[in-house]
Protein backbone atom coordinates (compact mmCIF):
# COMPACT_ATOMS: atom_id res chain seq x y z
CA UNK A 1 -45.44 34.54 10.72
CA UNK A 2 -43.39 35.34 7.97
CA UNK A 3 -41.19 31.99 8.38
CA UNK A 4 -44.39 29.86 9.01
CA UNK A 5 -45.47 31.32 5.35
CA UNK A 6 -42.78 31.25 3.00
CA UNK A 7 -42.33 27.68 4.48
CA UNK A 8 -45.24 26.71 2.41
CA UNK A 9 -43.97 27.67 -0.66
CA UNK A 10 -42.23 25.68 -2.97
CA UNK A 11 -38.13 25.55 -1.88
CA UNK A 12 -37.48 26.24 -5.56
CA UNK A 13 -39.44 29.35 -5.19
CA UNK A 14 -37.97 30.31 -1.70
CA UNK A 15 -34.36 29.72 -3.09
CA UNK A 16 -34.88 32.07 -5.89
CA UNK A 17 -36.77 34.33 -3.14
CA UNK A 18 -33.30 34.36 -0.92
CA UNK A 19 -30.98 34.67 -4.13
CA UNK A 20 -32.21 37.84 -4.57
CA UNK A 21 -32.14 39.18 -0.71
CA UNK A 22 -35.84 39.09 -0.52
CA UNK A 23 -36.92 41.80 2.54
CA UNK A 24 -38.76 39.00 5.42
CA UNK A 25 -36.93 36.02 4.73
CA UNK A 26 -34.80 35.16 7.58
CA UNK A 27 -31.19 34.50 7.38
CA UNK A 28 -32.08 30.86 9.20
CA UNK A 29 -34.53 30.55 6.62
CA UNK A 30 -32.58 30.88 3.93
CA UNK A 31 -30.10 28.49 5.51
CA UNK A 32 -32.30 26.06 5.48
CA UNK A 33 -33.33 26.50 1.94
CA UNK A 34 -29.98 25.56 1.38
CA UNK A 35 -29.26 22.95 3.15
CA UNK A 36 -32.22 20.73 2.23
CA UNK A 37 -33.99 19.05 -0.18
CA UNK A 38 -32.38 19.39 -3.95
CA UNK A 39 -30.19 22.45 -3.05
CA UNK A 40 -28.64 20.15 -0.36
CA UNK A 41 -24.64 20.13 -0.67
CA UNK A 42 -23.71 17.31 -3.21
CA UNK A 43 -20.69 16.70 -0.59
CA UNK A 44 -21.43 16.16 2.93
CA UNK A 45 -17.67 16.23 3.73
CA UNK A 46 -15.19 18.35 2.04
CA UNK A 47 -10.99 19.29 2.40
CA UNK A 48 -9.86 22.49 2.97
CA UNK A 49 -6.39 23.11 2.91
CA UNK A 50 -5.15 25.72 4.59
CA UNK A 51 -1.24 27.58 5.32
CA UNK A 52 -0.64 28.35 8.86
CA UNK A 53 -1.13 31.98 8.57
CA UNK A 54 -3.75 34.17 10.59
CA UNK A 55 -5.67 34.57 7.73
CA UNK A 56 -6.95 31.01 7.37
CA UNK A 57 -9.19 32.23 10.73
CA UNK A 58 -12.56 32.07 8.72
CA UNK A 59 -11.96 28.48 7.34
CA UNK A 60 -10.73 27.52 10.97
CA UNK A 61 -13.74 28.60 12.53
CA UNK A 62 -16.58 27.86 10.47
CA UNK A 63 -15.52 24.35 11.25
CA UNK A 64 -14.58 24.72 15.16
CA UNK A 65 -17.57 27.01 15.75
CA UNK A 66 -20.23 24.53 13.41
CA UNK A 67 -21.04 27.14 10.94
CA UNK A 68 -20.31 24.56 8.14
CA UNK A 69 -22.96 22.10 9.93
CA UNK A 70 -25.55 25.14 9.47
CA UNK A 71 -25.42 24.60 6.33
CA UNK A 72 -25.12 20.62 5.90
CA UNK A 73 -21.48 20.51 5.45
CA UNK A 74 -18.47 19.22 7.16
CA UNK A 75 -15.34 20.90 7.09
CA UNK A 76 -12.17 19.29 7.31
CA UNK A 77 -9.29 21.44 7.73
CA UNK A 78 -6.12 20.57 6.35
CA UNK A 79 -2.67 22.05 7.15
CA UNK A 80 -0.49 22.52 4.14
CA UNK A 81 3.64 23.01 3.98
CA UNK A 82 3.46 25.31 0.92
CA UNK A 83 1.29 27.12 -1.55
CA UNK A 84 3.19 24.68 -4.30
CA UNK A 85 1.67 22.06 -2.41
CA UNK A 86 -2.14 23.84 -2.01
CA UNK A 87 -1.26 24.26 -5.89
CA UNK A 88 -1.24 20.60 -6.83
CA UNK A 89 -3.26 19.46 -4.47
CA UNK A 90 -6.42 21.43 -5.76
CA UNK A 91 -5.11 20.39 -9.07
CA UNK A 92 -5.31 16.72 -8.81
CA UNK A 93 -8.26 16.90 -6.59
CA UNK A 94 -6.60 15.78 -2.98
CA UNK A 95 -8.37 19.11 -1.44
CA UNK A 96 -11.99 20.34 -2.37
CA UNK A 97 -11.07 24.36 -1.50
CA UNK A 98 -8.15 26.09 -0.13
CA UNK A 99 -7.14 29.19 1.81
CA UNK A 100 -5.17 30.26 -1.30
CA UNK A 101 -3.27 33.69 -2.79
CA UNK A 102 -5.46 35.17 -4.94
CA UNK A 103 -2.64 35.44 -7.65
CA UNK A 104 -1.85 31.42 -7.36
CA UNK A 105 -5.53 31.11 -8.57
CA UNK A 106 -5.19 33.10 -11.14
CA UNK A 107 -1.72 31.78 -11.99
CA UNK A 108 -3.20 28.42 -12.36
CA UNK A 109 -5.44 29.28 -14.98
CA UNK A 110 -3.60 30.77 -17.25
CA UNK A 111 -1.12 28.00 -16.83
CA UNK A 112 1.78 30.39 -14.91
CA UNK A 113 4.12 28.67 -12.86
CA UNK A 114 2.88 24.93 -12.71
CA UNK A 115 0.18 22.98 -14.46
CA UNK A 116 -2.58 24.97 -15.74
CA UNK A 117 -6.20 24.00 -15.17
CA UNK A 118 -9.65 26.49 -15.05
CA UNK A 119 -10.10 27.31 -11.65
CA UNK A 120 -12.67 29.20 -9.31
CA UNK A 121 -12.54 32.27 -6.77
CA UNK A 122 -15.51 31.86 -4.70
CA UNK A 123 -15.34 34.73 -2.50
CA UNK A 124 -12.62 36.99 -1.05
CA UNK A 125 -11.26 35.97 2.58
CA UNK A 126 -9.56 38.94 4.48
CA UNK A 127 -8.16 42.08 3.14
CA UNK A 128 -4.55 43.92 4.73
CA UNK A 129 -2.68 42.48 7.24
CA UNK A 130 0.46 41.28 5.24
CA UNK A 131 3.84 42.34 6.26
CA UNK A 132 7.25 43.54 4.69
CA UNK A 133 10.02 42.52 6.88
CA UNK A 134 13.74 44.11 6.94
CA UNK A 135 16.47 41.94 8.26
CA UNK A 136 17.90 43.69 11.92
CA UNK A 137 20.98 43.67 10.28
CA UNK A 138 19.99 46.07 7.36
CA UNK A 139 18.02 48.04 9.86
CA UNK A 140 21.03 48.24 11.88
CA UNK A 141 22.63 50.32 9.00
CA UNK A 142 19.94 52.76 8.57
CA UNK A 143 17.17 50.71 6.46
CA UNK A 144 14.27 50.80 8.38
CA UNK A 145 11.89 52.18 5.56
CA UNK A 146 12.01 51.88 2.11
CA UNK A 147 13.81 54.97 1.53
CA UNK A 148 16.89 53.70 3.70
CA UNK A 149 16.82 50.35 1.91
CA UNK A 150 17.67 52.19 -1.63
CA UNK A 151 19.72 54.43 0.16
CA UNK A 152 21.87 51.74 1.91
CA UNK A 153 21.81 49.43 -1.26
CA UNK A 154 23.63 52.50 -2.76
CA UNK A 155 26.25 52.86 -0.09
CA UNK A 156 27.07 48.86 -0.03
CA UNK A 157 26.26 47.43 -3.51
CA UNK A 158 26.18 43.51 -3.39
CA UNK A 159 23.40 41.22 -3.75
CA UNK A 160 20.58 41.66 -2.11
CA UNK A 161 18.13 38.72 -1.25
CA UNK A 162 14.46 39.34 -0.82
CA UNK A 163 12.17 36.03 -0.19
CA UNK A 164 8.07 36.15 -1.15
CA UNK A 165 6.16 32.91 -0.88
CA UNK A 166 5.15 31.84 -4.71
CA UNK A 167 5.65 33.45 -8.15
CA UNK A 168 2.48 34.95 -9.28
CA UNK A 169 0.83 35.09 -5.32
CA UNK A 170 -0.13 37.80 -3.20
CA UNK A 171 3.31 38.41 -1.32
CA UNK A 172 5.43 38.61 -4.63
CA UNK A 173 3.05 41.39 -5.89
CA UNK A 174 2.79 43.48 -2.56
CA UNK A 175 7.49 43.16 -2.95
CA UNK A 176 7.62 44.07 -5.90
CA UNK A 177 5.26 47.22 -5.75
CA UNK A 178 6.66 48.09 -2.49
CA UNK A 179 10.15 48.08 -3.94
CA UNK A 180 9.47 49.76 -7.42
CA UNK A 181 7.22 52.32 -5.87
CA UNK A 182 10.83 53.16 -3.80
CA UNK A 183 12.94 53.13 -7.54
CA UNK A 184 13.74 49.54 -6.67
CA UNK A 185 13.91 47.17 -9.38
CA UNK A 186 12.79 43.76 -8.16
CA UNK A 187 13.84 41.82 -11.35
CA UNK A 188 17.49 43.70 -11.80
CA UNK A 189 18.49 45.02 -8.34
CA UNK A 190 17.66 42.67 -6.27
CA UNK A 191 17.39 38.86 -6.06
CA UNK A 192 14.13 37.60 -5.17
CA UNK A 193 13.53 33.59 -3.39
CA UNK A 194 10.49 31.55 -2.89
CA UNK A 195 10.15 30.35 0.61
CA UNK A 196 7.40 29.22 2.56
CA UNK A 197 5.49 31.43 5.07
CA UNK A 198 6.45 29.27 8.82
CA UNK A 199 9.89 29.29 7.33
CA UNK A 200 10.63 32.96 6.78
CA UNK A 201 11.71 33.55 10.38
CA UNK A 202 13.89 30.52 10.37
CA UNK A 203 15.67 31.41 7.15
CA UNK A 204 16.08 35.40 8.14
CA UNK A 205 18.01 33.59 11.49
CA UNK A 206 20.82 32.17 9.15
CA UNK A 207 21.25 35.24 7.43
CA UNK A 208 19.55 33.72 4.11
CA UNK A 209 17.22 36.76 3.26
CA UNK A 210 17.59 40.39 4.25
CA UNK A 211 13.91 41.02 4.04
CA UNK A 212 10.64 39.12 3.00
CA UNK A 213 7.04 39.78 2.26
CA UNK A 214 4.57 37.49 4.02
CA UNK A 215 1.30 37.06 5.95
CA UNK A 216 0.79 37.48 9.97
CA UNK A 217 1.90 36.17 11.97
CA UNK A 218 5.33 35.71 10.91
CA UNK A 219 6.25 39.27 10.34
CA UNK A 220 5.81 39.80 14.29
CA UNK A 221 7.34 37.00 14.92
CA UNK A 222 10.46 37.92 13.29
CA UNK A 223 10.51 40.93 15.56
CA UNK A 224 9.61 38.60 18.50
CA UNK A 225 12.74 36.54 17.60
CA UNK A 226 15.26 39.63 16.96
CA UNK A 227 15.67 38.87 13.77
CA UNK A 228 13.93 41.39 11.54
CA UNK A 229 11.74 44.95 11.81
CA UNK A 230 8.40 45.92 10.07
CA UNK A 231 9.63 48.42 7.16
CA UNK A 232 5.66 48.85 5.96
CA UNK A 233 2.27 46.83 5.85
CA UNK A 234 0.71 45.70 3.20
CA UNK A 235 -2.32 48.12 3.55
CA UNK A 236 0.40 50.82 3.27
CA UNK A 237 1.23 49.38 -0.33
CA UNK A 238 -2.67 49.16 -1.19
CA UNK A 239 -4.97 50.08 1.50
CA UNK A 240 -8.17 47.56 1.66
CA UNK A 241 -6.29 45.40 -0.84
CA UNK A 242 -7.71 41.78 -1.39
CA UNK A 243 -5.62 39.15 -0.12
CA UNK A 244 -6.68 35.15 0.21
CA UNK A 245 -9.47 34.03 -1.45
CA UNK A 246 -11.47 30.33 -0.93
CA UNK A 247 -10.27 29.10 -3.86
CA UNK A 248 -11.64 25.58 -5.65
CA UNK A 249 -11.49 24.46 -9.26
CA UNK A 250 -13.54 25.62 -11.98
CA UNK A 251 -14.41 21.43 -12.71
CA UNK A 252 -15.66 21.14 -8.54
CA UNK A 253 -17.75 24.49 -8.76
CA UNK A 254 -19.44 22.91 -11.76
CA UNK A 255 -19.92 19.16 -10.31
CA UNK A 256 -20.80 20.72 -6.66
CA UNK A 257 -22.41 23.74 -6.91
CA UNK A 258 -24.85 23.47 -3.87
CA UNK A 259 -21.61 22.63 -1.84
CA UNK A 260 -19.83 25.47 -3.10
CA UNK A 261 -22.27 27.86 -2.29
CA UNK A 262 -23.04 26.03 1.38
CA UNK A 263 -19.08 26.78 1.95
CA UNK A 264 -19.16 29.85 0.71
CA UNK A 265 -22.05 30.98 3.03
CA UNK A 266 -20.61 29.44 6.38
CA UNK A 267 -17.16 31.00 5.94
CA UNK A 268 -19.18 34.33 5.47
CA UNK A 269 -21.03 33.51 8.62
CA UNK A 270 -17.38 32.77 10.37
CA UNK A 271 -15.80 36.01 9.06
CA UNK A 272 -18.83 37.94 10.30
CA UNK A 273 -18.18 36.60 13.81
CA UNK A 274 -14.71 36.96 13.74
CA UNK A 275 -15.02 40.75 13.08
CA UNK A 276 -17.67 41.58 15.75
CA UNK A 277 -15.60 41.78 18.50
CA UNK A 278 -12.23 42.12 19.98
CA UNK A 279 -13.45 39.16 22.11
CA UNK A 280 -14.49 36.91 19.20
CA UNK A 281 -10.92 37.76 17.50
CA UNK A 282 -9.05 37.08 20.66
CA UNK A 283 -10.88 33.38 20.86
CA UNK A 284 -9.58 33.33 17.18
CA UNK A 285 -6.12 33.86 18.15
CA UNK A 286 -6.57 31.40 20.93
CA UNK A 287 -7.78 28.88 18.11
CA UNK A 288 -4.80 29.60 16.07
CA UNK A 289 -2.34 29.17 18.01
CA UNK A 290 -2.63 25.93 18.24
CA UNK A 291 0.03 23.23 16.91
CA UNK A 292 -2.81 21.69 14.55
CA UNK A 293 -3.31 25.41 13.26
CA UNK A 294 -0.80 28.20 13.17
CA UNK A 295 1.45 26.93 16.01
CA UNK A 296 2.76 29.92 17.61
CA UNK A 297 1.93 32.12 20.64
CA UNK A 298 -1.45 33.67 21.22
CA UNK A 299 0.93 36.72 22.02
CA UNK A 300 2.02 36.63 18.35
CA UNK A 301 -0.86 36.47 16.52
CA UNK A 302 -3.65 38.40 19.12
CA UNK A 303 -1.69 42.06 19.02
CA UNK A 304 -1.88 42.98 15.11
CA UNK A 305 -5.23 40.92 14.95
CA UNK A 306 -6.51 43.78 16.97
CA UNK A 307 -4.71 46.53 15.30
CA UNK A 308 -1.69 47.23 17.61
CA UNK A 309 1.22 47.46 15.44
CA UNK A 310 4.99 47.68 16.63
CA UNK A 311 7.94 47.83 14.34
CA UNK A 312 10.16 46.39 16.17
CA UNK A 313 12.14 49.63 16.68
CA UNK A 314 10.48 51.35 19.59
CA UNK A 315 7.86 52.39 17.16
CA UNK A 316 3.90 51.63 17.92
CA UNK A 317 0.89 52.54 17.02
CA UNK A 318 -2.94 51.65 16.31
CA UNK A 319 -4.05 50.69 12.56
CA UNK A 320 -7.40 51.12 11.74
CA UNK A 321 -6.46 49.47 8.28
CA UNK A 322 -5.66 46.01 9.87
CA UNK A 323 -6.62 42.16 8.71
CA UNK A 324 -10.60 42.68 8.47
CA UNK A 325 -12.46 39.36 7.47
CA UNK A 326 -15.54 40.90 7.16
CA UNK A 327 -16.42 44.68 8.53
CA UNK A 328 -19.87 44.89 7.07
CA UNK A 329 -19.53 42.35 4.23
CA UNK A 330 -17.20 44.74 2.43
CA UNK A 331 -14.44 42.59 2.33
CA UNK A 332 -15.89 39.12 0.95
CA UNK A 333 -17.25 40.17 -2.26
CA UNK A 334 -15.14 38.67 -5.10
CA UNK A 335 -14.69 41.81 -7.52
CA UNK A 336 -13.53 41.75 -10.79
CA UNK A 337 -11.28 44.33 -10.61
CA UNK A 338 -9.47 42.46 -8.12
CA UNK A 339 -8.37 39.51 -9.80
CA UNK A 340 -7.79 41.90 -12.97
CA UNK A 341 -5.25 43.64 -10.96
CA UNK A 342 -2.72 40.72 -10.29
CA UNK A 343 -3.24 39.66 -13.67
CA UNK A 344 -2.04 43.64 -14.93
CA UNK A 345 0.90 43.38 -12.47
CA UNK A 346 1.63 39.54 -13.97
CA UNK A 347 1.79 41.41 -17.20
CA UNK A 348 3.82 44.38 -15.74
CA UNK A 349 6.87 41.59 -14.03
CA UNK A 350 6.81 39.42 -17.42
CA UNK A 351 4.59 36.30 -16.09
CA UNK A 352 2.15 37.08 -19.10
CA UNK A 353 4.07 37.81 -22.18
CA UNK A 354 0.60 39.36 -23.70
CA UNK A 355 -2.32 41.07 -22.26
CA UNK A 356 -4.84 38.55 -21.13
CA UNK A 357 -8.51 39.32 -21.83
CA UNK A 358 -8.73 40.70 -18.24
CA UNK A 359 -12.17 41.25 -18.16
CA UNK A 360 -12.77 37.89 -19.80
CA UNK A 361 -10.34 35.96 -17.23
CA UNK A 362 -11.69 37.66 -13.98
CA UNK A 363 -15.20 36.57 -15.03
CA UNK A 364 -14.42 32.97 -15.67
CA UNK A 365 -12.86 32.49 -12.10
CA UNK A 366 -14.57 34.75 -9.82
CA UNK A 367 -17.87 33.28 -9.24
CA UNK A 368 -20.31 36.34 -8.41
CA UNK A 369 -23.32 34.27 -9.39
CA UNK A 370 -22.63 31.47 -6.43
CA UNK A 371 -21.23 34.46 -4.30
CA UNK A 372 -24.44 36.70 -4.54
CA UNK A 373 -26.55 33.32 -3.75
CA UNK A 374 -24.16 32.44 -0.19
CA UNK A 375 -24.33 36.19 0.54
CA UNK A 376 -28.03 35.76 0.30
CA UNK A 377 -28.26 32.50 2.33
CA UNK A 378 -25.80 34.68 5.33
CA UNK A 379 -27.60 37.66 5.24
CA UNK A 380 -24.29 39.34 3.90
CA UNK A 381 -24.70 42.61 1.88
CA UNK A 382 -23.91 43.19 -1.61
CA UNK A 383 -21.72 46.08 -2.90
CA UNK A 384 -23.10 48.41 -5.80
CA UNK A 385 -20.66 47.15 -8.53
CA UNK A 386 -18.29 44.41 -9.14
CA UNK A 387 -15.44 46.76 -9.52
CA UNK A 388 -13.81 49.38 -7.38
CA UNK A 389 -11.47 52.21 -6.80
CA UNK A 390 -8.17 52.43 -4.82
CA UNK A 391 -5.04 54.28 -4.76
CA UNK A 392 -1.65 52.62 -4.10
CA UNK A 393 1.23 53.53 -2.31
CA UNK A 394 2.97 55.40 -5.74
CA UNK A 395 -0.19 57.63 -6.02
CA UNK A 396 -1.58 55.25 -9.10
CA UNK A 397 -5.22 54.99 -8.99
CA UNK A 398 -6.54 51.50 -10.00
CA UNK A 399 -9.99 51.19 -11.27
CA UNK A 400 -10.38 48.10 -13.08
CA UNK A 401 -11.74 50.09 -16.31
CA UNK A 402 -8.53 50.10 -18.54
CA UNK A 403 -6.43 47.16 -17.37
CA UNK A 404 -3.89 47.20 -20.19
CA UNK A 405 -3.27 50.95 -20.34
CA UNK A 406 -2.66 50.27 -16.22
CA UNK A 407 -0.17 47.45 -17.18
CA UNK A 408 1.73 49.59 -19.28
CA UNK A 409 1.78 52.39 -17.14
CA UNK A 410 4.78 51.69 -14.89
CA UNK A 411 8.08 53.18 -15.57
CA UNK A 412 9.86 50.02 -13.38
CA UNK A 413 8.36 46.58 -15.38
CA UNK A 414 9.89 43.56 -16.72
């Protein structure tokens, strides 16, 4: 009954109705709202690029499982060789949204390490699940943990050679935090490399790295292959910490808005479904591992998916802290404090040679108003605030409310 009413109302009215979570409106209601008339996606068809990483699951399968069509959008997949190339690409307009490192978004518009142009974080994708690989040779000698790293780098000075997979990204950050929370200075001590994510294992093989910081599912698969041992997770550097984001350009969330929001809204509706059961996530893995996706074993990707960890060393265990995509809606919502952070720890490794106006720049990318209005349309729920608390692997509590006291704060910086 309630459908068969609001259905007479004007859509304008019923829009506003849903943007607001209005108690009786259906989420296939509000779908619809969205999907026709005037608030009908300005793009029928849009790019996604993606990295072949297990996070990209939620872009995957919105398109494989028709989640996009539910709300009158096509998506087309498209798999990427680097986060240079998802850089440019979203730059000159060759992909409508990416899978993308939260930090490359926000590296791109403040003009760090390639062109600069505005940009837009439209919601988060997945939180934890990263990895920080040792080389079997170094863990050989004792450095299985951070604490046997310094300790060996002590005993046999030389020059190390860490790898992360772009400058201001998500894997940089979580190395360098990681390695100054152990008295490890990433800048003097060590020599850090960009490589990309599928070729980390490779380049481990030939002895070119002695450890790395990526995403799953190449961190198992460097155990898989011999070649390297899980030191920590990225959860233990930052526990719930935000990782990729569906990324677009400031200029496309201001031409397409309707589409932006219709993408936003089925990727919600995919992460949802990837997160209710260890069914739906095995299905996921099966997706994945595809050649035309991730291109590995379902064996590779399914184990930490589910939270079943091993270090390569004999050492196993269950982590409740593993990749979530959605676990209630907690994980999606695009927080200030989130993007503020990578822009404090730009500031703390010398990217930014000032302090930004954080709050300013986190406001102009992260797009709560066409978050809050997809969240609406998928039934997802809305947090309290649009910042939050955490505490890090040194013991630092970050907050979001003074981001340049924060920067300044570390006793290992640039």
């Amino acid at each position: 009954m309630t459908d068969l009413l609001t259905s007479r109302l004007p859509r304008r009215t019923v829009l506003q109705a849903a943007a607001v979570g209005a108690v009786g409106i259906s989420p296939a209601l509000r779908a619809l709202v969205h999907a026709q008339g005037s608030d009908a996606p300005e793009k029928k068809e849009v790019k996604i690029g993606f990295i072949p990483l297990t996070d990209c699951a939620s872009v995957v399968m919105a398109s494989v499982l028709g989640f996009d069509k539910k709300y009158g959008v096509t998506i087309i997949p498209s798999k990427e060789a680097s986060w240079a190339g998802v850089r440019d690409k979203l730059v000159n307009g060759e992909l409508d949204f990416a899978h993308v490192l939260y930090g490359l978004v926000y590296g791109v518009h403040l003009g760090l390490a390639g062109p600069r142009k505005d940009m837009a974080v439209l919601m988060t994708l997945n939180r934890n699940g990263q990895g920080l690989t040792l080389s079997k040779a170094l863990a050989d000698k004792g450095a299985t943990h951070l604490a046997g790293l310094a300790a060996l780098m002590k005993k046999e000075p030389r020059e190390y050679t860490f790898a992360q997979t772009f400058p201001t990204g998500t894997h940089a950050m979580w190395l360098y935090y990681w390695l100054a929370s152990g008295g490890i200075d990433p800048f003097k001590d060590v020599k850090c490399i960009v490589v990309p994510p599928p070729q980390m294992v490779a380049n481990m093989r030939v002895g070119n790295m002695d450890g790395f910081s990526v995403g799953e599912p190449w961190n198992a698969r460097a155990i898989q292959d011999g070649v390297g041992i899980t030191a920590a997770t990225s959860q233990d550097v930052w526990k719930d910490h935000p990782e990729k984001v569906l990324g677009t350009t400031a200029e496309f969330a201001q031409k397409y808005p309707n589409t932006a929001r219709a993408v936003t809204a089925a990727i919600l509706e995919a992460s949802r479904w990837i997160d209710e059961s260890a069914a739906n996530k095995t299905r996921m893995a099966q997706t994945l591992a595809a050649k035309s996706y991730v291109n590995t074993s379902v064996n590779t990707i399914a184990p930490r998916i589910l939270g079943r960890y091993d270090n390569g060393l004999g050492k196993t265990w269950d982590d409740p802290n593993h990749m979530k995509f959605y676990d209630g809606g907690a994980v999606n919502f695009p927080y200030l404090s989130d993007g503020m952070w990578f822009l404090t720890q730009h500031k703390r490794w010398g990217l930014l040679k000032d302090h930004p106006d954080y709050t300013g720049v986190a406001r102009a990318i992260n797009r709560i108003d066409l978050y809050k209005q997809a969240a609406a349309a998928s039934g997802t729920p809305l947090p309290k605030s649009e910042l939050r608390s955490s505490t890090l692997i040194d013991g630092v509590v970050w907050d979001g409310k003074d981001p340049a006291r924060y920067a300044d704060s570390f006793k290992i910086h640039a």
